[in-house]
C-alpha atoms as a PDB file:
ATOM      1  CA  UNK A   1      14.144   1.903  16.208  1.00  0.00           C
ATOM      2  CA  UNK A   2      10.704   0.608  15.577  1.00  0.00           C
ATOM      3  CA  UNK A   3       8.953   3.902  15.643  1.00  0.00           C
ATOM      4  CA  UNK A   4      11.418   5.324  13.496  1.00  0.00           C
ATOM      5  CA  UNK A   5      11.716   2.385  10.773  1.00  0.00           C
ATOM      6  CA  UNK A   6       8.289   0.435  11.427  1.00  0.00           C
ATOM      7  CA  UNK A   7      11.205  -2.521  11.814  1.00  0.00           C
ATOM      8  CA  UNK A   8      12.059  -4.187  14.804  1.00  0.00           C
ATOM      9  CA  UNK A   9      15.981  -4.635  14.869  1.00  0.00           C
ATOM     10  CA  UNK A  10      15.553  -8.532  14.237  1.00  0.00           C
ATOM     11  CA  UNK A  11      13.685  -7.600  11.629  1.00  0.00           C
ATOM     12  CA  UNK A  12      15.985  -5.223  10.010  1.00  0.00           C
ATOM     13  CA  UNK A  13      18.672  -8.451  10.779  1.00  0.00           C
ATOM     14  CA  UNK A  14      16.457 -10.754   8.294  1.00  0.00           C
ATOM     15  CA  UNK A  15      16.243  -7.464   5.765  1.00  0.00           C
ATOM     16  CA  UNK A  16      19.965  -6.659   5.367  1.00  0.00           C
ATOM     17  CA  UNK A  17      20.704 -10.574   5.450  1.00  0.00           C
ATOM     18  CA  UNK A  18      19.061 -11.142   2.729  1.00  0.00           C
ATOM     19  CA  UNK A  19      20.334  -8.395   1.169  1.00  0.00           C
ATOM     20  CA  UNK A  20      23.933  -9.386   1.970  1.00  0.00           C
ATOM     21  CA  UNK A  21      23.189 -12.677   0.817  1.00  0.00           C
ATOM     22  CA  UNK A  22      22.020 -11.099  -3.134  1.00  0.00           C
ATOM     23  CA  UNK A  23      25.516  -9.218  -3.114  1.00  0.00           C
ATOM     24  CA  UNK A  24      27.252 -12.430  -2.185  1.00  0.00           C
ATOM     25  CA  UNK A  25      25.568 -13.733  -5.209  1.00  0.00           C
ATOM     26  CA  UNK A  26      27.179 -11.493  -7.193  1.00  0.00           C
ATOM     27  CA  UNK A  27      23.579  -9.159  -7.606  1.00  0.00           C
ATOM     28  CA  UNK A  28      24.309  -5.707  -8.374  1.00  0.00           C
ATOM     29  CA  UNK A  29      23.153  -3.484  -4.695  1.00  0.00           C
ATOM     30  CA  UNK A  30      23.677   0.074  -4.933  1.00  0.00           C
ATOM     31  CA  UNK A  31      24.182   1.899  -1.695  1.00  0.00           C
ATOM     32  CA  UNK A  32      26.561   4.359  -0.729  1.00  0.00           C
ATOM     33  CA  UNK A  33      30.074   3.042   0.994  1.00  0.00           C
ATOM     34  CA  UNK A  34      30.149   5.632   3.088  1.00  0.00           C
ATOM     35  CA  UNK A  35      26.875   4.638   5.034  1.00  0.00           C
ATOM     36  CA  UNK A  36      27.361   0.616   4.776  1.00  0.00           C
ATOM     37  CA  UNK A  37      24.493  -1.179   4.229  1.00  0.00           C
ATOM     38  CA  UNK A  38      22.733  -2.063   7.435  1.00  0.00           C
ATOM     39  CA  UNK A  39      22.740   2.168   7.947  1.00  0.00           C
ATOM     40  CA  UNK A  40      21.693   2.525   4.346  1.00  0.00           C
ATOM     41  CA  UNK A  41      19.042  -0.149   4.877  1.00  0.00           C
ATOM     42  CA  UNK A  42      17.879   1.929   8.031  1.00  0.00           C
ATOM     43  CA  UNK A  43      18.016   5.188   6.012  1.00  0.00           C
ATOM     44  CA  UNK A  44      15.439   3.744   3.239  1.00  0.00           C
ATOM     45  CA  UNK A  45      13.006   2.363   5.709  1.00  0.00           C
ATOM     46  CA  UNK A  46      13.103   5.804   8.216  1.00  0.00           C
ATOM     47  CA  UNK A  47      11.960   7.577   4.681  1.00  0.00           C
ATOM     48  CA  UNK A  48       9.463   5.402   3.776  1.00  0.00           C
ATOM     49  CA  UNK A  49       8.027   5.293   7.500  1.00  0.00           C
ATOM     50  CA  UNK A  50       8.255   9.135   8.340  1.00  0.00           C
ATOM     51  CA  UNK A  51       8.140  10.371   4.799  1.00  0.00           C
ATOM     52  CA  UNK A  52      11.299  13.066   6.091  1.00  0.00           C
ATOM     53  CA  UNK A  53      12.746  14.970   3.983  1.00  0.00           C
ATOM     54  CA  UNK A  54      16.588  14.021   2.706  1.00  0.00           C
ATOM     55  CA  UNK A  55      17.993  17.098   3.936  1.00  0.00           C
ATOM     56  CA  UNK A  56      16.424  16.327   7.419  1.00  0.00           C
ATOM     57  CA  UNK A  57      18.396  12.520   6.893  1.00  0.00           C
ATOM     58  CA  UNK A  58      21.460  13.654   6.350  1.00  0.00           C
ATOM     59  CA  UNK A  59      21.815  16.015   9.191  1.00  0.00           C
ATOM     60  CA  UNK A  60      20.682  13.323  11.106  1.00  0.00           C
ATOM     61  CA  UNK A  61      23.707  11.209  10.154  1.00  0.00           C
ATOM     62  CA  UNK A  62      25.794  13.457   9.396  1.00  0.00           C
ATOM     63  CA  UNK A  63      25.950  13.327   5.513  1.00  0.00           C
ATOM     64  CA  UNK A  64      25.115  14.848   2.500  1.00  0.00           C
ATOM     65  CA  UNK A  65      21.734  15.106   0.982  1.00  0.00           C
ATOM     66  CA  UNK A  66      23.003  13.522  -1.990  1.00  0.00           C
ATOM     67  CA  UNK A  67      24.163  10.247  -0.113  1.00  0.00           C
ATOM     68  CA  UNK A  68      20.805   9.682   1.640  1.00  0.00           C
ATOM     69  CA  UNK A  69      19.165  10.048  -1.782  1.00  0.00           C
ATOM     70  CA  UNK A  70      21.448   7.131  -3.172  1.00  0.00           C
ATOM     71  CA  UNK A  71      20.843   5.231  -0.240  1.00  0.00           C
ATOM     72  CA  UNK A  72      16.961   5.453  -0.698  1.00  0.00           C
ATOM     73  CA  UNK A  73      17.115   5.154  -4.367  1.00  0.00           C
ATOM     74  CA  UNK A  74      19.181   1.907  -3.983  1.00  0.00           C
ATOM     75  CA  UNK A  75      17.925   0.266  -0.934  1.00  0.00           C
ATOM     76  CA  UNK A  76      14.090   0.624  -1.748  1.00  0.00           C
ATOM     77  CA  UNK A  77      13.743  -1.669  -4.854  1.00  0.00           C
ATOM     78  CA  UNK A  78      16.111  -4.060  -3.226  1.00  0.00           C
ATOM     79  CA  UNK A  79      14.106  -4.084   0.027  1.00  0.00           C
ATOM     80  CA  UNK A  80      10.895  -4.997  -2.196  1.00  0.00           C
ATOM     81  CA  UNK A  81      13.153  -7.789  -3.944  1.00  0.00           C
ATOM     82  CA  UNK A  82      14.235  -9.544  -0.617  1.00  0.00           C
ATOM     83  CA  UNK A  83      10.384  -9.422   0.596  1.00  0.00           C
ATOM     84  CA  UNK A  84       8.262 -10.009  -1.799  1.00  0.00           C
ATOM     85  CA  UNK A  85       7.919 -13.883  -0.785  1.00  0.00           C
ATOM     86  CA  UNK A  86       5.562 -12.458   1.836  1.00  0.00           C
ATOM     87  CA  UNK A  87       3.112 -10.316  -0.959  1.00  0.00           C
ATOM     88  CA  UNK A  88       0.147 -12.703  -1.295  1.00  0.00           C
ATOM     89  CA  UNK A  89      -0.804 -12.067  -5.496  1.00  0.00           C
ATOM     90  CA  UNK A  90      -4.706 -11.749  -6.242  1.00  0.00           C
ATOM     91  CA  UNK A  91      -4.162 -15.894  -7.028  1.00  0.00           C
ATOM     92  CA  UNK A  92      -3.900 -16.586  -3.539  1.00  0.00           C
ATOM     93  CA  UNK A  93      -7.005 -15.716  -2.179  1.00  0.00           C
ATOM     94  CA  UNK A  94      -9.228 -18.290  -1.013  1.00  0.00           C
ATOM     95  CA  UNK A  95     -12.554 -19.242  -3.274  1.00  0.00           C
ATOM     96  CA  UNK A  96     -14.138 -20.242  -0.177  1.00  0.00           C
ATOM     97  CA  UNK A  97     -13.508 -17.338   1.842  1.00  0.00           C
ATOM     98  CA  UNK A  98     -15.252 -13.598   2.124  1.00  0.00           C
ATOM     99  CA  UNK A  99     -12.958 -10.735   1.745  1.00  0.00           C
ATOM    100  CA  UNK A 100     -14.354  -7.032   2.672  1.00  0.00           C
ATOM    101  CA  UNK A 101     -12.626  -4.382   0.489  1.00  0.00           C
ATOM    102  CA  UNK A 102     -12.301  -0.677  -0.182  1.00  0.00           C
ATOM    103  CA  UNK A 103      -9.529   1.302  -2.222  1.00  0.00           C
ATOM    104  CA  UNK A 104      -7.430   4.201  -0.916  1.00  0.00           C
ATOM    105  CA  UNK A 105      -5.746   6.785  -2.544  1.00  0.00           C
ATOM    106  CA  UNK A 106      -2.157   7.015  -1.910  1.00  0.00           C
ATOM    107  CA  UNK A 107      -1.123  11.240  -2.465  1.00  0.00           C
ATOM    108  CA  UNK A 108       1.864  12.826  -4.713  1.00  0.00           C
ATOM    109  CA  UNK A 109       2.395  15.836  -5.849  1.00  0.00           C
ATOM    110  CA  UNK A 110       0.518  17.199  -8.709  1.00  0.00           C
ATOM    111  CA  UNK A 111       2.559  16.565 -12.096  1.00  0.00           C
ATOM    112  CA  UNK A 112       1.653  17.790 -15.153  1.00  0.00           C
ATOM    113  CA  UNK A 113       3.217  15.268 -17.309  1.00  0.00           C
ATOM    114  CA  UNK A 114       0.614  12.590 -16.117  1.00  0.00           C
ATOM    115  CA  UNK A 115      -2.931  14.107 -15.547  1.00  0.00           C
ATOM    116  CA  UNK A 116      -4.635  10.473 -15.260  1.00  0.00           C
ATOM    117  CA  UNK A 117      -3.058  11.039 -11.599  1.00  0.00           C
ATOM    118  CA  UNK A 118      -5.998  12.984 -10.443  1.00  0.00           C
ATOM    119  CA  UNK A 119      -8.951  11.958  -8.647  1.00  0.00           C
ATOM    120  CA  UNK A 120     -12.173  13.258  -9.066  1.00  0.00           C
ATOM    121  CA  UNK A 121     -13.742  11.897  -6.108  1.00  0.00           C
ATOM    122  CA  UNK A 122     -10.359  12.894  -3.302  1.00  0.00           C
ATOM    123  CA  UNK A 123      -9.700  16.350  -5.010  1.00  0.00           C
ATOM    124  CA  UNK A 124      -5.969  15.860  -5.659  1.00  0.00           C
ATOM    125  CA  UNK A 125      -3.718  13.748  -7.273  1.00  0.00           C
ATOM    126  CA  UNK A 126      -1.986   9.581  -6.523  1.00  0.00           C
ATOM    127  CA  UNK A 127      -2.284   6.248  -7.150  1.00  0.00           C
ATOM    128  CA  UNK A 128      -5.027   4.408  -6.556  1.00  0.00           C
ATOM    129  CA  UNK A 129      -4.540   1.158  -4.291  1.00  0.00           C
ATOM    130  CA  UNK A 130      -7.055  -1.908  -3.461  1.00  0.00           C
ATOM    131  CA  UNK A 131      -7.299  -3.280   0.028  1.00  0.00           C
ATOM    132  CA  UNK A 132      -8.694  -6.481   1.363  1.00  0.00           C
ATOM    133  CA  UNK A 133      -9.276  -8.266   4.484  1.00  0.00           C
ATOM    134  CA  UNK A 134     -11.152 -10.861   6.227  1.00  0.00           C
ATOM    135  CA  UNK A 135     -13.968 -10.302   8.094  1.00  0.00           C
ATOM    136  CA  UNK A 136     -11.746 -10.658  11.018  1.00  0.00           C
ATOM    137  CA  UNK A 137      -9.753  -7.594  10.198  1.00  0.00           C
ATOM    138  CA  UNK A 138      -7.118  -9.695   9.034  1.00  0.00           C
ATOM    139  CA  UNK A 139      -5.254  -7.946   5.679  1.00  0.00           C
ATOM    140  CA  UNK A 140      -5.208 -10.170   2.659  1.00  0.00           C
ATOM    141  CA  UNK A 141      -4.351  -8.835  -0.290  1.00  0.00           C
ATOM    142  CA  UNK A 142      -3.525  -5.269  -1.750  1.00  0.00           C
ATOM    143  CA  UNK A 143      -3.791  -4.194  -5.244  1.00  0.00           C
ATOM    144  CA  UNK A 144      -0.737  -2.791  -7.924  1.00  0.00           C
ATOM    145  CA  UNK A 145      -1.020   0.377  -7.857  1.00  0.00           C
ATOM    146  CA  UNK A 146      -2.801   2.384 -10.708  1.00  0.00           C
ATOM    147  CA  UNK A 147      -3.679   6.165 -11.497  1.00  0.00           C
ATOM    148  CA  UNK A 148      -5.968   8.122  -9.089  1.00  0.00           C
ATOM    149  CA  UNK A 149      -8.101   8.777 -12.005  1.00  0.00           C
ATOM    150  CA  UNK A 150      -9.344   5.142 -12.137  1.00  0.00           C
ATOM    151  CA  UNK A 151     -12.585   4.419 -10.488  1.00  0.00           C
ATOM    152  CA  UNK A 152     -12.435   1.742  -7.509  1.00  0.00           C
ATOM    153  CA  UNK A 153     -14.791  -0.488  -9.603  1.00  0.00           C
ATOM    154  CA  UNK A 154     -12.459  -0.418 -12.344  1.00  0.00           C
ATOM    155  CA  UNK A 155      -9.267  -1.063 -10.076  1.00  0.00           C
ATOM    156  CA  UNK A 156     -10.580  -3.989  -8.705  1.00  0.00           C
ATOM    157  CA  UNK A 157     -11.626  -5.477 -11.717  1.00  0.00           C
ATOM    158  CA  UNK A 158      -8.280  -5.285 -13.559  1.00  0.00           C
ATOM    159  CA  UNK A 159      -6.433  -6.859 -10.149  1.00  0.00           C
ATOM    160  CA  UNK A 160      -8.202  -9.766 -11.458  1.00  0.00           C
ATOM    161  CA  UNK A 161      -8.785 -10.115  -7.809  1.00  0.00           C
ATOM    162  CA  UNK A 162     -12.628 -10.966  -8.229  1.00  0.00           C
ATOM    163  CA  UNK A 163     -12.048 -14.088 -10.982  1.00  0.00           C
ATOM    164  CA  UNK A 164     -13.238 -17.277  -9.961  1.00  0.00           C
ATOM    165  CA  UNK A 165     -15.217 -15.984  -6.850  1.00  0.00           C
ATOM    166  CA  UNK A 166     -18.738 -17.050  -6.313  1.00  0.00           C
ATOM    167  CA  UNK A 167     -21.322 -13.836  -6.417  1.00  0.00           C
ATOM    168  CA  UNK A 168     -21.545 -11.846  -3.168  1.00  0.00           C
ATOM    169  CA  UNK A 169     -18.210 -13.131  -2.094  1.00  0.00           C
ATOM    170  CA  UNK A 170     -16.843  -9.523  -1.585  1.00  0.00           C
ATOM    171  CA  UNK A 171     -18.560  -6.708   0.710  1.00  0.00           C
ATOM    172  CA  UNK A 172     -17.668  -3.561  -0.378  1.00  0.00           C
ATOM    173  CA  UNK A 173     -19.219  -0.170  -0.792  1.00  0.00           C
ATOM    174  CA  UNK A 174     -21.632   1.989  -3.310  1.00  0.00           C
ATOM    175  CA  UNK A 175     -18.089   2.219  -5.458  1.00  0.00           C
ATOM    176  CA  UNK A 176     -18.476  -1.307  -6.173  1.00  0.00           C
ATOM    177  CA  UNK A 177     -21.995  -1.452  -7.311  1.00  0.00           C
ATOM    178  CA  UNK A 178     -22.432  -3.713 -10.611  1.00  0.00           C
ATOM    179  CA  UNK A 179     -19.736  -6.197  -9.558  1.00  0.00           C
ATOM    180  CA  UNK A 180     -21.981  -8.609  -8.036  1.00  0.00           C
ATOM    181  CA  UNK A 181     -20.666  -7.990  -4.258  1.00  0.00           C
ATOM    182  CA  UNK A 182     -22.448  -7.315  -1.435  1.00  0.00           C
ATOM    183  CA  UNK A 183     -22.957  -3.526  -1.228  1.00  0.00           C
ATOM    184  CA  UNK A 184     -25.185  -1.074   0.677  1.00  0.00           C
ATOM    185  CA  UNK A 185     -28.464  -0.030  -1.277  1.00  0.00           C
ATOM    186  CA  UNK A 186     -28.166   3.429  -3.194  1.00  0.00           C
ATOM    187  CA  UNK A 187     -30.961   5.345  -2.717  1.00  0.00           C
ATOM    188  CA  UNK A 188     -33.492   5.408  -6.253  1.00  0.00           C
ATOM    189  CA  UNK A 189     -34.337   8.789  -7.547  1.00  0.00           C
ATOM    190  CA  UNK A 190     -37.550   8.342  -7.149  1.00  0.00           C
ATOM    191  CA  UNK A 191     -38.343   7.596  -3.032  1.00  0.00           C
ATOM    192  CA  UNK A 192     -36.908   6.876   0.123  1.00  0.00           C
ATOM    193  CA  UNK A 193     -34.430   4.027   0.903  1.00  0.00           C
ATOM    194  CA  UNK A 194     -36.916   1.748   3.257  1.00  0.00           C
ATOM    195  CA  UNK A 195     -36.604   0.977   6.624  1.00  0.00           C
ATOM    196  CA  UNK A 196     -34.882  -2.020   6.084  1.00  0.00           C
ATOM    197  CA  UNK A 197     -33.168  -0.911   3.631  1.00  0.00           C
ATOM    198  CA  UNK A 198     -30.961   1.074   5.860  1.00  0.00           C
ATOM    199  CA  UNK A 199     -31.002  -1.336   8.337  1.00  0.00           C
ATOM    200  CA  UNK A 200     -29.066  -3.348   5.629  1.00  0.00           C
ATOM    201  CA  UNK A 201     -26.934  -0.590   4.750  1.00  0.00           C
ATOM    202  CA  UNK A 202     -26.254  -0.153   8.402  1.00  0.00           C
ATOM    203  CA  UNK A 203     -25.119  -3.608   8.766  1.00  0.00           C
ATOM    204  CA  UNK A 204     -22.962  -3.410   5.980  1.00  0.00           C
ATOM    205  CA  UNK A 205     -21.290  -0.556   7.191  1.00  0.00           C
ATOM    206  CA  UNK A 206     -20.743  -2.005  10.692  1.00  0.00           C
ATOM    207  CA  UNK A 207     -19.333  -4.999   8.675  1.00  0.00           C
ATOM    208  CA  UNK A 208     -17.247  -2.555   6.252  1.00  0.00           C
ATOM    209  CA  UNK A 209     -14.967  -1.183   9.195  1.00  0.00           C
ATOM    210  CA  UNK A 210     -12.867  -3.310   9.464  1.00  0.00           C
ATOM    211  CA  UNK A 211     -11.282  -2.371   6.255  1.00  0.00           C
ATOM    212  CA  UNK A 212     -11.217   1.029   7.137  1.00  0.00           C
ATOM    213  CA  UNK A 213      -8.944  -0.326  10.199  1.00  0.00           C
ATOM    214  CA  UNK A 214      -6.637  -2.080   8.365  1.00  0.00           C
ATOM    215  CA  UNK A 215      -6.015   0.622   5.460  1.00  0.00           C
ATOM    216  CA  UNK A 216      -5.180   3.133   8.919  1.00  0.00           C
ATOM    217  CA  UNK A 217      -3.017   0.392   9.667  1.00  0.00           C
ATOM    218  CA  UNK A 218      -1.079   0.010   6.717  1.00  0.00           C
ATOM    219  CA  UNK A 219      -0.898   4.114   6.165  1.00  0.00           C
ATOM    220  CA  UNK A 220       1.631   3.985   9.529  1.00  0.00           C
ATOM    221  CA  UNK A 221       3.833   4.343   6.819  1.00  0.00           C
ATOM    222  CA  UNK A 222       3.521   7.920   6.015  1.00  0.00           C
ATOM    223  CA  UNK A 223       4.952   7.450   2.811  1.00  0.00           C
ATOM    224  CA  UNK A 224       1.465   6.529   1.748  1.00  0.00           C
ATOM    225  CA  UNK A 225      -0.753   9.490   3.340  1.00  0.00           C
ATOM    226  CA  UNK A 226       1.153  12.153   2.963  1.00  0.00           C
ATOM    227  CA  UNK A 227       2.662  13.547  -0.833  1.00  0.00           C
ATOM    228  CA  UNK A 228       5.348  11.543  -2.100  1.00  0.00           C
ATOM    229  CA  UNK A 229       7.795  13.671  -3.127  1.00  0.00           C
ATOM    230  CA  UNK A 230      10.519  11.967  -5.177  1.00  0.00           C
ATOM    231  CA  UNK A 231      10.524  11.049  -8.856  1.00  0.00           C
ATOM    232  CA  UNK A 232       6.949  10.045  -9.879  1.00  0.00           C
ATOM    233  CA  UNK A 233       8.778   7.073 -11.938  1.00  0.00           C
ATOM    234  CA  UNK A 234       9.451   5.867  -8.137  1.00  0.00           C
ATOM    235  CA  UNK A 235       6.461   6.179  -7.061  1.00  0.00           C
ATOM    236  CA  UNK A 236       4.830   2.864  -7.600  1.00  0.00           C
ATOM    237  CA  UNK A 237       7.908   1.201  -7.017  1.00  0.00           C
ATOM    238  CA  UNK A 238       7.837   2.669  -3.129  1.00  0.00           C
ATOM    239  CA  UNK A 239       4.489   1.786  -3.016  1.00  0.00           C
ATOM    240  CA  UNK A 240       5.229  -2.101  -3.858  1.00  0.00           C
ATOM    241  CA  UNK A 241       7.520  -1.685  -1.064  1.00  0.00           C
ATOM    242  CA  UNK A 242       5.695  -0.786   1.496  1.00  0.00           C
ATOM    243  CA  UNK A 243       3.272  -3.243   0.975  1.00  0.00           C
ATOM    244  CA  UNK A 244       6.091  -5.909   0.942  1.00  0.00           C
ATOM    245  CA  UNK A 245       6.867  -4.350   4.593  1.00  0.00           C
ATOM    246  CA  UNK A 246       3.548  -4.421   5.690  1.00  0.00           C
ATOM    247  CA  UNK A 247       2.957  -8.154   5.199  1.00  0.00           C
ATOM    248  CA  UNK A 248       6.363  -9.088   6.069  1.00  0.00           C
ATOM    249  CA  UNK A 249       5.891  -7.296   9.640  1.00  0.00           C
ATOM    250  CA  UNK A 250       2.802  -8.865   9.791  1.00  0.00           C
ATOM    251  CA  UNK A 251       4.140 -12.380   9.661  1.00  0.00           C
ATOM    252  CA  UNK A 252       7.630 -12.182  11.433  1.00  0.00           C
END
């Protein structure tokens, strides 16, 4: 079950408890009758972990293509809802502590109805998402999505992530030059970077892995590495989903 839903069963229990719990409440939950929702809620969360295709689904359980499409349509906002106690916001992060970040673009397919989704510097088209972490490794935060266009620098800024943080708080990399983190030295036009110079930029980069790490760990969900396929108006939605699952897992 785990390898197939990134959920232990307990914690598909808590999931479709609280999910019972909203429809007790008289919340509106759209799944399809025919799957119940514990099966829908394992339908949605095989998707977003394997990144399958519907048709694959529903010979799988023995349905239509149609009825694992309203079963992932309904169960992924409402999965998102349940969890998003455990989403730390940009507020949360601690003044006193150092964060290491980097962003990561997450891959669709290439529509022409919103050409801001491309990115210059990956050569195809998503959503651009922040990452941070502790210097630990630990994750700590990630960013709202926005279009793959956008620069990292400019990402980060808008998260509002960076307010209120003393200067050299954050270590990222060259992308976040001008921001007043701590970033490797770019090389002047006119010479050589000095010897300590890239001894600093060495250090930096030793330091810097552990982001790298943790973004490899949250992409287990293939959802986010490989191209997202559904409606492009779901797109950020799943996203916000995933990252609900990610820190949920990561503190049950």
């Amino acid at each position: 079950m785990y390898h197939t839903t990134g959920c232990s069963v307990e914690q598909i229990d808590i999931i479709c408890g609280r999910i019972a719990t909203l429809i007790i409440e008289g919340e509106d939950i759209n799944y399809p009758p025919s799957l119940g929702l514990r099966r829908s809620v394992v339908i949605a969360l095989t998707y977003l972990k394997t990144n399958r295709r519907e048709a694959e689904l529903a010979e799988d359980h023995g349905t239509s293509q149609s009825t694992i499409s309203r079963a992932i349509t309904g169960m992924t906002p409402s999965i998102a809802s349940v969890l998003a106690e455990f989403v730390p916001t940009a507020e949360e992060l601690d003044l006193e502590d150092q964060y290491v970040v980097d962003g990561s673009l997450l891959p669709c397919w290439s529509w022409r109805s919103d050409p801001d989704l491309y990115s210059g510097k990956h050569k195809t088209t998503g959503m651009n998402v922040q990452f941070a972490c502790a210097l630990d490794g630990e994750l700590a935060w990630i960013s709202d999505p926005l279009p793959g266009s956008r620069h990292d620098s400019h990402c980060l800024r808008e998260s509002g992530a960076l307010d209120g943080f003393p200067a050299r708080s954050w270590i990222g990399d060259k992308g976040y030059l001008g921001l007043g983190m701590i970033t490797p030295y770019r090389k002047p036009a006119h010479r050589d970077l000095l010897d300590w110079e890239k001894e600093f930029n060495t250090q930096i980069n030793r330091i810097r892995y552990v982001i790298e790490r943790t973004i490899a760990n949250f992409k287990i969900w293939r959802v986010t590495h490989t191209d997202y396929r559904r409606p492009l108006s779901t797109f950020a939605e799943t996203i916000s989903t995933v990252i609900a699952l990610q820190f949920f897992r990561l503190a049950t």
